[in-house]
Each structure stands twice: as structure tokens, then as C-alpha cells.
C-alpha atoms as a PDB file:
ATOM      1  CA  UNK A   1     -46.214 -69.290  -7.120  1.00  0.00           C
ATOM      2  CA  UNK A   2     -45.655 -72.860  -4.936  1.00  0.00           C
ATOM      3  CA  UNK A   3     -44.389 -72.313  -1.794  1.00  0.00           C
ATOM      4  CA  UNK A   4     -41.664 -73.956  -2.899  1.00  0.00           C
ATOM      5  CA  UNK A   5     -40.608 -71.685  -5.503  1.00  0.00           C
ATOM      6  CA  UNK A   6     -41.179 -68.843  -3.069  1.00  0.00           C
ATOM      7  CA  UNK A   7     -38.917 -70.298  -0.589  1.00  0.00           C
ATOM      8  CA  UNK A   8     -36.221 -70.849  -2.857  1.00  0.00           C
ATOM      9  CA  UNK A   9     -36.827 -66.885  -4.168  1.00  0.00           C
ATOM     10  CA  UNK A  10     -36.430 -65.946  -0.719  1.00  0.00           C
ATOM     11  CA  UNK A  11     -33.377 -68.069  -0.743  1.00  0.00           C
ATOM     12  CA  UNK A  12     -31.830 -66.464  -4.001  1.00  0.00           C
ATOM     13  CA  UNK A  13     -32.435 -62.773  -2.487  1.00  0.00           C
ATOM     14  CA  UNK A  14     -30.431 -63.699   0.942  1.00  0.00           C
ATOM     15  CA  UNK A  15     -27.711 -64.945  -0.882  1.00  0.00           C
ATOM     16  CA  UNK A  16     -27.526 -61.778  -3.367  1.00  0.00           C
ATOM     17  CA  UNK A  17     -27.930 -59.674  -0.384  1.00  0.00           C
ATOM     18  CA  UNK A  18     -25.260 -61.728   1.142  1.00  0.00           C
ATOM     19  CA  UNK A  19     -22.817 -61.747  -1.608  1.00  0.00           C
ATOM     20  CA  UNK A  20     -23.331 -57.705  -1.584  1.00  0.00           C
ATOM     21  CA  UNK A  21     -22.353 -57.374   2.248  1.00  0.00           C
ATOM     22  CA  UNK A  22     -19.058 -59.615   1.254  1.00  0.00           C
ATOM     23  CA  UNK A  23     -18.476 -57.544  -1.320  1.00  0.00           C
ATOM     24  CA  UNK A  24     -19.160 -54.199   0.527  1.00  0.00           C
ATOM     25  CA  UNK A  25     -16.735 -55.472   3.141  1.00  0.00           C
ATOM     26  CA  UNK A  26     -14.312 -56.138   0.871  1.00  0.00           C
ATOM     27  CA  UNK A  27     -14.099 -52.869  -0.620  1.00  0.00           C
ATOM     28  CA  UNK A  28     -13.553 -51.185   2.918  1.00  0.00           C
ATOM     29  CA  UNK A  29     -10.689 -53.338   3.488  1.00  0.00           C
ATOM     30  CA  UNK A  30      -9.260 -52.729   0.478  1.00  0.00           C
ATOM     31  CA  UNK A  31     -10.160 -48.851   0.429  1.00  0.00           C
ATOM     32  CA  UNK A  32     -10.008 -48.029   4.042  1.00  0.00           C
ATOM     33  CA  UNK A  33      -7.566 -50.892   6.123  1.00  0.00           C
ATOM     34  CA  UNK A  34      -5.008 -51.168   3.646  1.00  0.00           C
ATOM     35  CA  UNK A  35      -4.452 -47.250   3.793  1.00  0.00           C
ATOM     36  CA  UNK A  36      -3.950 -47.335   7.086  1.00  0.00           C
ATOM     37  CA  UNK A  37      -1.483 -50.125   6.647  1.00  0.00           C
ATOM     38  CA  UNK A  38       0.413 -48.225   4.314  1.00  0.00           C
ATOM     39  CA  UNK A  39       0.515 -45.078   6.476  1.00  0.00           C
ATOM     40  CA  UNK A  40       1.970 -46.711   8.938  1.00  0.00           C
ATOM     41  CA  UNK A  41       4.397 -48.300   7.233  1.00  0.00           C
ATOM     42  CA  UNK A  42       5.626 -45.290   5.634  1.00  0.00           C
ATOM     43  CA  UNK A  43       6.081 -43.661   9.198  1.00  0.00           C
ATOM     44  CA  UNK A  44       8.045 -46.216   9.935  1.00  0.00           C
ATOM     45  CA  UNK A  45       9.922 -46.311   6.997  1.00  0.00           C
ATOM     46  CA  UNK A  46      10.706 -42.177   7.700  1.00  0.00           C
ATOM     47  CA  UNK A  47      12.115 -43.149  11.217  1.00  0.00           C
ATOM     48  CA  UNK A  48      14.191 -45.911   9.937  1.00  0.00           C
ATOM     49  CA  UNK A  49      15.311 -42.997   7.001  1.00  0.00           C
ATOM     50  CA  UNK A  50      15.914 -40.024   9.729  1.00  0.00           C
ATOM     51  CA  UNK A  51      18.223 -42.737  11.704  1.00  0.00           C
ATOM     52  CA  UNK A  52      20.566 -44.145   8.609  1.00  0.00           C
ATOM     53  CA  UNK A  53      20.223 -41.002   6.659  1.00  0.00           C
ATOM     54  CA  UNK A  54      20.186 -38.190   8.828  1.00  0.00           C
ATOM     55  CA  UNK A  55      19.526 -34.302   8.055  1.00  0.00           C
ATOM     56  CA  UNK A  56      21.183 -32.522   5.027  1.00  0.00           C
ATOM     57  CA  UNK A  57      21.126 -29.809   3.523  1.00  0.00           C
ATOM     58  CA  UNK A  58      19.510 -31.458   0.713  1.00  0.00           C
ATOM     59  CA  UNK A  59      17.147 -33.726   2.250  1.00  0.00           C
ATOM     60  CA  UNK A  60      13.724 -34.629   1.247  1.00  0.00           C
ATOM     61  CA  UNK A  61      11.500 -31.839   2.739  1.00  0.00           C
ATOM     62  CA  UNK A  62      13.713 -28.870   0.871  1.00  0.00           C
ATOM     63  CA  UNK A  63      11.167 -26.814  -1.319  1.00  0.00           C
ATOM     64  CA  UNK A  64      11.598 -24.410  -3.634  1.00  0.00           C
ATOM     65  CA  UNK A  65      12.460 -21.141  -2.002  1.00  0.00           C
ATOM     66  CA  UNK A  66      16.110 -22.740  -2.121  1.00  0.00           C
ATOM     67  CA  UNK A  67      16.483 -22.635  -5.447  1.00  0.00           C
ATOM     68  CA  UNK A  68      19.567 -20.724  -5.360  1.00  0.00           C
ATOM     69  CA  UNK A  69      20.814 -23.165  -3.128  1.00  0.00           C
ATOM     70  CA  UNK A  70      19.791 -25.805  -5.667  1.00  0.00           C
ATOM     71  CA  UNK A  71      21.688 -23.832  -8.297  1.00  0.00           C
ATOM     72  CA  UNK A  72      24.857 -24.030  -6.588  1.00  0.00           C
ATOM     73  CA  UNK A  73      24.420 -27.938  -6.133  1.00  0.00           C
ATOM     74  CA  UNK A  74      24.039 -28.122  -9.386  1.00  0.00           C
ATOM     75  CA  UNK A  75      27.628 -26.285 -10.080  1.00  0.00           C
ATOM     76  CA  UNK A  76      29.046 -28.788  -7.208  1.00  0.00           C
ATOM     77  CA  UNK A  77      27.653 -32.080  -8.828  1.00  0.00           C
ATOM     78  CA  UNK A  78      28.495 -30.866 -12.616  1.00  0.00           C
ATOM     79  CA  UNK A  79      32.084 -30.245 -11.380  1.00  0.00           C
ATOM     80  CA  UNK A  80      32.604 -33.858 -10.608  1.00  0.00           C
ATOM     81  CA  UNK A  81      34.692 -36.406 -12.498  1.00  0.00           C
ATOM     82  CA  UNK A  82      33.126 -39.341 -14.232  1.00  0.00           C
ATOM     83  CA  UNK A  83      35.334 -41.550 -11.885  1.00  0.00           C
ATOM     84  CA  UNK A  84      33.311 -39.974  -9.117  1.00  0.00           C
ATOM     85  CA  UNK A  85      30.190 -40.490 -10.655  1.00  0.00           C
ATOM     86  CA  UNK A  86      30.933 -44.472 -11.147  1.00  0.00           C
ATOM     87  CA  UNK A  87      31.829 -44.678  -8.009  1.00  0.00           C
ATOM     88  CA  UNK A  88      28.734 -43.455  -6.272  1.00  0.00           C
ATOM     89  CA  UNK A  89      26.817 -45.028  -8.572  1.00  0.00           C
ATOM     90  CA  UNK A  90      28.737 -48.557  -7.121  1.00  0.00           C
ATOM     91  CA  UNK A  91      27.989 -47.489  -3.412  1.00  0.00           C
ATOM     92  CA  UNK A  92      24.101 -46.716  -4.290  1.00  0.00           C
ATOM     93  CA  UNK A  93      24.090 -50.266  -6.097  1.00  0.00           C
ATOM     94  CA  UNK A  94      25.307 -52.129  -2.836  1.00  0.00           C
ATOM     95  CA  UNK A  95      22.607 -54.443  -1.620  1.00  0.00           C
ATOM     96  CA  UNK A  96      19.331 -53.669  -0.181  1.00  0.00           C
ATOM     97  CA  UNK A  97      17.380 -55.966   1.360  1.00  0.00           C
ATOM     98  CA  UNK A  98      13.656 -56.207  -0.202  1.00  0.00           C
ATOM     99  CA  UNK A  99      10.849 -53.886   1.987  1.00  0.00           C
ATOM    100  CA  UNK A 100      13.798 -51.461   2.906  1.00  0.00           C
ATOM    101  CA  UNK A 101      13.867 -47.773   1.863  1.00  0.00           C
ATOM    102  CA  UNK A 102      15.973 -47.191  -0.901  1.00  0.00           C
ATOM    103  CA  UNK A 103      15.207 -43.594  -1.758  1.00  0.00           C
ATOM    104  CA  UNK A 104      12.818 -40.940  -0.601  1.00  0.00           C
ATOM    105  CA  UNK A 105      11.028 -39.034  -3.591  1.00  0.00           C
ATOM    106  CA  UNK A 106       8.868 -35.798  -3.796  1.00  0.00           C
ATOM    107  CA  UNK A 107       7.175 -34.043  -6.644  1.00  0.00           C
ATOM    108  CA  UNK A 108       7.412 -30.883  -7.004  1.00  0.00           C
ATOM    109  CA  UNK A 109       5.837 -28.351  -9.719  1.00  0.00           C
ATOM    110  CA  UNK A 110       8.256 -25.353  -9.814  1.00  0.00           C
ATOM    111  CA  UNK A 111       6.604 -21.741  -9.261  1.00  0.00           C
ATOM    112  CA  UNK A 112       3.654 -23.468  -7.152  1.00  0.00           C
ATOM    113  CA  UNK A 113       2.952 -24.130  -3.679  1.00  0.00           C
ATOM    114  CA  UNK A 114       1.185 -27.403  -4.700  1.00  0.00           C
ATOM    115  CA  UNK A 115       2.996 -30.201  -5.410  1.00  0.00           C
ATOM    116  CA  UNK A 116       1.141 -32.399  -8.260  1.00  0.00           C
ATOM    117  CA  UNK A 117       0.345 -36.335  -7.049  1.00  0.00           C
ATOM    118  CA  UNK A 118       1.377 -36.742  -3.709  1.00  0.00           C
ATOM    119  CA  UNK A 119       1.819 -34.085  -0.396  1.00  0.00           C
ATOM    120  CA  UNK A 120       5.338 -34.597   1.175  1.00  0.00           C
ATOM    121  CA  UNK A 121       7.872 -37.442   1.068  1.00  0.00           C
ATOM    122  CA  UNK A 122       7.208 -41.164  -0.559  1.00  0.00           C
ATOM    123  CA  UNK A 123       9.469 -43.285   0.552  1.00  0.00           C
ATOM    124  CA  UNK A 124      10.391 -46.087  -2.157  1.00  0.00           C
ATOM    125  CA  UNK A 125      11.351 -49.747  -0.948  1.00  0.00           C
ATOM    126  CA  UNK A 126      13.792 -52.133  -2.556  1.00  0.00           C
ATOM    127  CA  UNK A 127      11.389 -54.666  -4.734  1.00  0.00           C
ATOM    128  CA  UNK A 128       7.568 -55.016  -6.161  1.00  0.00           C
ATOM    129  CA  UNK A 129       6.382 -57.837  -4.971  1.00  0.00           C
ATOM    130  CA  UNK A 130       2.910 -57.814  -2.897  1.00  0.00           C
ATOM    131  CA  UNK A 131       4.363 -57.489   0.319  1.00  0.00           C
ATOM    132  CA  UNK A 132       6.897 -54.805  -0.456  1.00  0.00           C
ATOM    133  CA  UNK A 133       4.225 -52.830  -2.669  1.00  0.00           C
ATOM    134  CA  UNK A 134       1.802 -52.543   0.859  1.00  0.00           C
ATOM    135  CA  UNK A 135       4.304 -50.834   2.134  1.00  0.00           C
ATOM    136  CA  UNK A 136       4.767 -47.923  -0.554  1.00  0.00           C
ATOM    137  CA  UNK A 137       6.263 -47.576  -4.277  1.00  0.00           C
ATOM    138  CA  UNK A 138       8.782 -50.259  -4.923  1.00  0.00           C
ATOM    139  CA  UNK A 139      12.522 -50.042  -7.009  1.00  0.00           C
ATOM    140  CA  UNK A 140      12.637 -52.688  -9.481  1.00  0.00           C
ATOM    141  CA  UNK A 141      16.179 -54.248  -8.301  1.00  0.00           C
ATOM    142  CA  UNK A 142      16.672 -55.367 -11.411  1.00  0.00           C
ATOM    143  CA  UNK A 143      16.762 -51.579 -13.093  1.00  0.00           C
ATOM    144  CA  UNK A 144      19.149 -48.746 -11.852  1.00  0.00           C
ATOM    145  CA  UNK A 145      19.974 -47.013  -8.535  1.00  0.00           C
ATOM    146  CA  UNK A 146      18.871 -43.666  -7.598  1.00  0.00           C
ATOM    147  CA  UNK A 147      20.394 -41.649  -9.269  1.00  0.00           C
ATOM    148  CA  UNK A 148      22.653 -44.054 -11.096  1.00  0.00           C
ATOM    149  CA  UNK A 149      23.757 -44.215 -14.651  1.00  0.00           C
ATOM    150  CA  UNK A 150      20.558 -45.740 -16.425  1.00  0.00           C
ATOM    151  CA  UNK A 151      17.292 -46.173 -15.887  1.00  0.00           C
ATOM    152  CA  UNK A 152      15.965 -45.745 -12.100  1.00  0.00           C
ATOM    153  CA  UNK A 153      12.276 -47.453 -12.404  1.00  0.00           C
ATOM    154  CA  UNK A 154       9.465 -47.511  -9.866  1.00  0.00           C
ATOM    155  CA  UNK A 155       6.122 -48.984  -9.447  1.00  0.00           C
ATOM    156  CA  UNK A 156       3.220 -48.013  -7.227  1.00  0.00           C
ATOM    157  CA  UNK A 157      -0.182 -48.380  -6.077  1.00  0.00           C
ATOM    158  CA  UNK A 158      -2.914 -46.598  -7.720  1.00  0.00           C
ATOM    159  CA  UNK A 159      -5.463 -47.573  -5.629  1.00  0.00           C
ATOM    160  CA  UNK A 160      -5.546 -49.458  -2.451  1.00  0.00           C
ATOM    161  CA  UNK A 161      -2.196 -48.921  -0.199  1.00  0.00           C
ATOM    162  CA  UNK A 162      -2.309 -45.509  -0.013  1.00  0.00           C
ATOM    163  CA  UNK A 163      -2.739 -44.807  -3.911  1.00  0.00           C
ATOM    164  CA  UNK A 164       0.890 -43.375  -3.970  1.00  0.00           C
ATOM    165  CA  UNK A 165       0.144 -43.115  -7.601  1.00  0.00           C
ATOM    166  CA  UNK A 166      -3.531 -42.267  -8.256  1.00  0.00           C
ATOM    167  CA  UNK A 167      -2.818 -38.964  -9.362  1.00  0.00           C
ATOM    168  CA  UNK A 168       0.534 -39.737 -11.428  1.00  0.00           C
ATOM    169  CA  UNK A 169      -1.314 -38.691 -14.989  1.00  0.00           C
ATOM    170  CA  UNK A 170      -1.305 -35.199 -12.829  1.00  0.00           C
ATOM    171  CA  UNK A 171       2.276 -34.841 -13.846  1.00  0.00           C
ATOM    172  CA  UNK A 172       3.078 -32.682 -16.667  1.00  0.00           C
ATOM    173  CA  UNK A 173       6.630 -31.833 -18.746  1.00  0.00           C
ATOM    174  CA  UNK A 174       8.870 -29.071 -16.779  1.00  0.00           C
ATOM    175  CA  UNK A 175       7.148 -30.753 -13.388  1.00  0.00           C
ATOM    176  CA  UNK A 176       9.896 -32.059 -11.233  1.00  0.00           C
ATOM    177  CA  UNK A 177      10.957 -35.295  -8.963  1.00  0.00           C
ATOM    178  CA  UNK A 178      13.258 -34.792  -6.301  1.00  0.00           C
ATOM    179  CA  UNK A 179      15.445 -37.933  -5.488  1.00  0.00           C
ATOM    180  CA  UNK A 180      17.152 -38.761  -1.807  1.00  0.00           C
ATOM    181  CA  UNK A 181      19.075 -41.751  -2.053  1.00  0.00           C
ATOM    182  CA  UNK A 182      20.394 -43.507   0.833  1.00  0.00           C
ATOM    183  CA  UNK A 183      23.552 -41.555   1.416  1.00  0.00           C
ATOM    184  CA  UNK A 184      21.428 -38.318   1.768  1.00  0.00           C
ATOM    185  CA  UNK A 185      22.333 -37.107  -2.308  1.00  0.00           C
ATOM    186  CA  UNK A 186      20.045 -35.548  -4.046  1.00  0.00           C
ATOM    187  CA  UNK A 187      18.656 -36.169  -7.392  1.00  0.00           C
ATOM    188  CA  UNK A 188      16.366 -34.227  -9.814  1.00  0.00           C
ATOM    189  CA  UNK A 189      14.628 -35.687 -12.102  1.00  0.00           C
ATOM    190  CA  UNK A 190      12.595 -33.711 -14.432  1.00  0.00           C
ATOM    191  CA  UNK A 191       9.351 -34.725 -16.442  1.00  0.00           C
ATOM    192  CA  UNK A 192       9.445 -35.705 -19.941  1.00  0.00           C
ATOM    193  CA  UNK A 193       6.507 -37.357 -21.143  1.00  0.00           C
ATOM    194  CA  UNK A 194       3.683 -40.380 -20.090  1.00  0.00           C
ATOM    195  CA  UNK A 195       2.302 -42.934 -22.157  1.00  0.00           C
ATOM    196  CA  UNK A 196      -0.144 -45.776 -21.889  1.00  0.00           C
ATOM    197  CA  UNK A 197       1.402 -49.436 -22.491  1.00  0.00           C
ATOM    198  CA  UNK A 198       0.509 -53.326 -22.486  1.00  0.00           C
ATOM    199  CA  UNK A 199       0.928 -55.174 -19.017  1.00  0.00           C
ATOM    200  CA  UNK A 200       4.018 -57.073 -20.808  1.00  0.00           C
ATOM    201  CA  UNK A 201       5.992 -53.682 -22.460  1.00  0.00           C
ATOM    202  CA  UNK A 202       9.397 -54.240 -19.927  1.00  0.00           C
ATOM    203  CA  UNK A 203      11.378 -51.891 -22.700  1.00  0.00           C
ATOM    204  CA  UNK A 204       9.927 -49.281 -19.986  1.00  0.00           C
ATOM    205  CA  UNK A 205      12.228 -50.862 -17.613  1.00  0.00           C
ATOM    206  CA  UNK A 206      15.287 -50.625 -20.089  1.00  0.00           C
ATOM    207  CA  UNK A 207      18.320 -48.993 -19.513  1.00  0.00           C
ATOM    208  CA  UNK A 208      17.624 -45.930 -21.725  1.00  0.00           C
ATOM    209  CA  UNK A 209      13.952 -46.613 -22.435  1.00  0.00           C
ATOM    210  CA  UNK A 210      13.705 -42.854 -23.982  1.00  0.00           C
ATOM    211  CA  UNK A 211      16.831 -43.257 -26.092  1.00  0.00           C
ATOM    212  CA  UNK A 212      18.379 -40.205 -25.087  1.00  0.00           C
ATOM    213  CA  UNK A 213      21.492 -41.441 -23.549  1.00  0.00           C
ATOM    214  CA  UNK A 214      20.328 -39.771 -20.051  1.00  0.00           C
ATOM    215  CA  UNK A 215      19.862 -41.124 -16.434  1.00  0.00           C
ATOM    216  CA  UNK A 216      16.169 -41.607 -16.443  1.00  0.00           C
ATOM    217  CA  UNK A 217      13.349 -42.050 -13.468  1.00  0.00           C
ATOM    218  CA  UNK A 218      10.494 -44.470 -14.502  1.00  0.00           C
ATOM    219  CA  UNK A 219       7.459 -44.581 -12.536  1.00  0.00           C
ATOM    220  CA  UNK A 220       4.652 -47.139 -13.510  1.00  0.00           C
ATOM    221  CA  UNK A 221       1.223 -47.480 -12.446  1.00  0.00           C
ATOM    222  CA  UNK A 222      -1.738 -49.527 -13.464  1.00  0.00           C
ATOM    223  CA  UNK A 223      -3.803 -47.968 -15.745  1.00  0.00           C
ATOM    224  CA  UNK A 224      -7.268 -47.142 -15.643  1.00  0.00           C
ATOM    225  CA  UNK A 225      -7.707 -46.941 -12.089  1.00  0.00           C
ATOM    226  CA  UNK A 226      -9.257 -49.511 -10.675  1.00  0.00           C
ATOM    227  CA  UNK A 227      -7.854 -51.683 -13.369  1.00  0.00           C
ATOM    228  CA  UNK A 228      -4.634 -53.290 -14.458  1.00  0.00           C
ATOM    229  CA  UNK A 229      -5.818 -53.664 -18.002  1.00  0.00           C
ATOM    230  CA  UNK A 230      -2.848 -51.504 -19.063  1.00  0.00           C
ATOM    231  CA  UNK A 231       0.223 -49.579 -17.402  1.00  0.00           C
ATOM    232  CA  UNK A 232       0.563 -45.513 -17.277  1.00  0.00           C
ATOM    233  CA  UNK A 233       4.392 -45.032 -17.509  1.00  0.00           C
ATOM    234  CA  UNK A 234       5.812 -41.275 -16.312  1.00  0.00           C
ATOM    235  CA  UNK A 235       9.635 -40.844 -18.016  1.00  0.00           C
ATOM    236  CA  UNK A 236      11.816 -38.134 -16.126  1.00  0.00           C
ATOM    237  CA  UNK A 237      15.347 -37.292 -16.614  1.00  0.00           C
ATOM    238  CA  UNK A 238      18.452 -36.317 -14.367  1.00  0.00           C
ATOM    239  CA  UNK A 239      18.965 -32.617 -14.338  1.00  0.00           C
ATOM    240  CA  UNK A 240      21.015 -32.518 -11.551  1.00  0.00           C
END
């Protein structure tokens, strides 16, 4: 070989080796930095919830050793008109302004200490646009309130940003979602099914995407991880 061809070789392997260290450095930002980011965010996000919100007696945090508690909530809330219900439903609708919390959620698996997906609170922002999704899962604003008459819908991370979502396909039917919306109600949600769907299928994001006439919860997620070749979609439905 010339010393010429050697030489540009040499020059070949430096920029491989240099396109790896990019790459490498990449992938801690994106696995590493924008955690923290996201972390941070969210604690910030709880502050901002403790302050407008405040403690109830069925705040996020409640597990399931209350469950006779729970029971009796759900007496409380059945007993209510539908003129009640339409009105909270218009309070919960009022505006939000995108990157705000809208809701906090937590999964819960009844009969187990472990809850599936995600330990303690997620707290879900109004919109799902880059810079609201860094900051945790996102409400589509153009789908239903928490715990409104429709279809509540909510994207998140599966990797990167905390990976609210990397272990949604954990879920399972009879697990459960509990729902805080911003006037410190209480939702539950409770698993129906998943399914795997196209990039473009918005009938997830339809008012009654299961046809079953019920208040649903939507999450969404891309699907494999570390792809967004497709969409994993997680139905739930009001319970209480």
C-alpha cells in the first residue's frame, strides 16, 4: 500500500472513530441529561400542584389500604346529578396554558404493593409538543378533560425524558389509573385493553374510541422502544 492510500486509511479510521464518540455522546444526552431534565421538571411541576391544588382526602399519593374509603367516594360521586357532572366537566375544560399540569396520574395494580409502569405520581401537562413532552406526559387539548365526558388522551415518552411510558405494555385488564384533576377530584380509570397502531390512527384520540359509550383514559406511546415505527395505545375506563 502507497503511502498515500495509507494516509487516507488512517484518515477513514479517525473519522469512524470520530463519528462513534459523536454518537456515544449523543446517546448520554439523550439517555442520561434529558432524565435529569425531566426530573426536575416534574418536581417542579409537584410544587406548583401542592400550591393550586392542595391536600385532599383523595389526592394523588392515596393507596390502596383506603379502599373502603374509595368505596364510599364512589357512593358520593354516583349520587350526583348529570347537571353536576356537566358542570364540572365545564370547570375542568377551562383553559390551561400549554407546559402546565393538568392532572396528576398513578397506576396502581389492586391487591399489590407494586404499582405496574411508573413508582409514584406523573404529573401530565396541557399539550404534546417537544417542549411540553420534556417535561412529562402531555393531554392532547384537543381530546377530553380529566375526567370529563369523552375521551381523556395522553401521550408520553418511552424513552428519553424520563421514559414515563417505557413500561406501559406492563399494564394489564383489572390494573387501575388513578386521576387528580386540577380541582383535587379524583378519577379511576380502569384498564381495558392495548393494541398496536399506525403513526396516523387519530380514531385513538376519538371521543369514544372503544365504542362503549364510557368516559375513557387513552395513553399512547411509541412503539417498539426505541422506535416510533408504530404507537402502543392503553384504553381505560371511568369507574368512579
Amino acid at each position: 500500500m502507497s503511502g498515500a492510500a495509507a494516509r487516507a486509511v488512517r484518515g477513514v479510521g479517525w473519522l469512524l472513530i470520530a463519528a462513534g464518540v459523536l454518537v456515544g455522546l449523543y446517546l448520554v444526552y439523550e439517555l442520561l441529561f434529558t432524565n435529569v431534565a425531566t426530573s426536575r421538571a416534574q418536581d417542579a411541576l409537584a410544587d406548583e400542584w401542592s400550591q393550586s391544588v392542595g391536600e385532599s382526602d383523595r389526592s394523588v399519593g392515596e393507596s390502596d389500604r383506603s379502599v373502603g374509603e374509595r368505596d364510599r367516594s364512589v357512593e358520593t360521586e354516583g349520587s350526583r346529578g348529570a347537571d353536576e357532572r356537566t358542570e364540572d366537566s365545564r370547570r375542568q375544560a377551562e383553559p390551561v396554558d400549554l407546559g402546565a399540569a393538568v392532572a396528576a396520574l398513578q397506576f396502581v395494580r389492586p391487591g399489590s404493593q407494586r404499582p405496574p409502569v411508573h413508582e409514584g405520581p406523573l404529573f401530565i401537562v396541557e399539550g404534546v409538543g417537544f417542549a411540553e413532552l420534556q417535561r412529562g406526559p402531555g393531554h392532547y387539548p384537543s381530546t377530553a378533560p380529566p375526567g370529563g365526558d369523552g375521551n381523556f388522551a395522553v401521550a408520553g415518552h418511552r424513552t428519553t425524558f424520563g421514559a414515563p411510558f417505557f413500561n406501559l405494555d406492563d399494564l394489564r385488564a383489572g390494573d387501575e389509573v388513578h386521576v387528580t384533576d386540577r380541582r383535587g377530584r379524583r378519577h379511576t380509570y380502569e384498564i381495558r385493553e392495548q393494541r398496536v397502531v399506525g403513526p396516523g390512527d387519530s380514531w385513538v384520540l376519538g371521543p369514544d374510541p372503544l365504542g362503549s359509550g364510557v368516559s375513557t383514559l387513552t395513553l399512547t406511546t411509541c412503539e417498539p422502544r426505541f422506535s416510533d415505527a408504530q404507537r402502543l395505545v392503553v384504553f381505560a375506563e371511568m369507574i368512579t
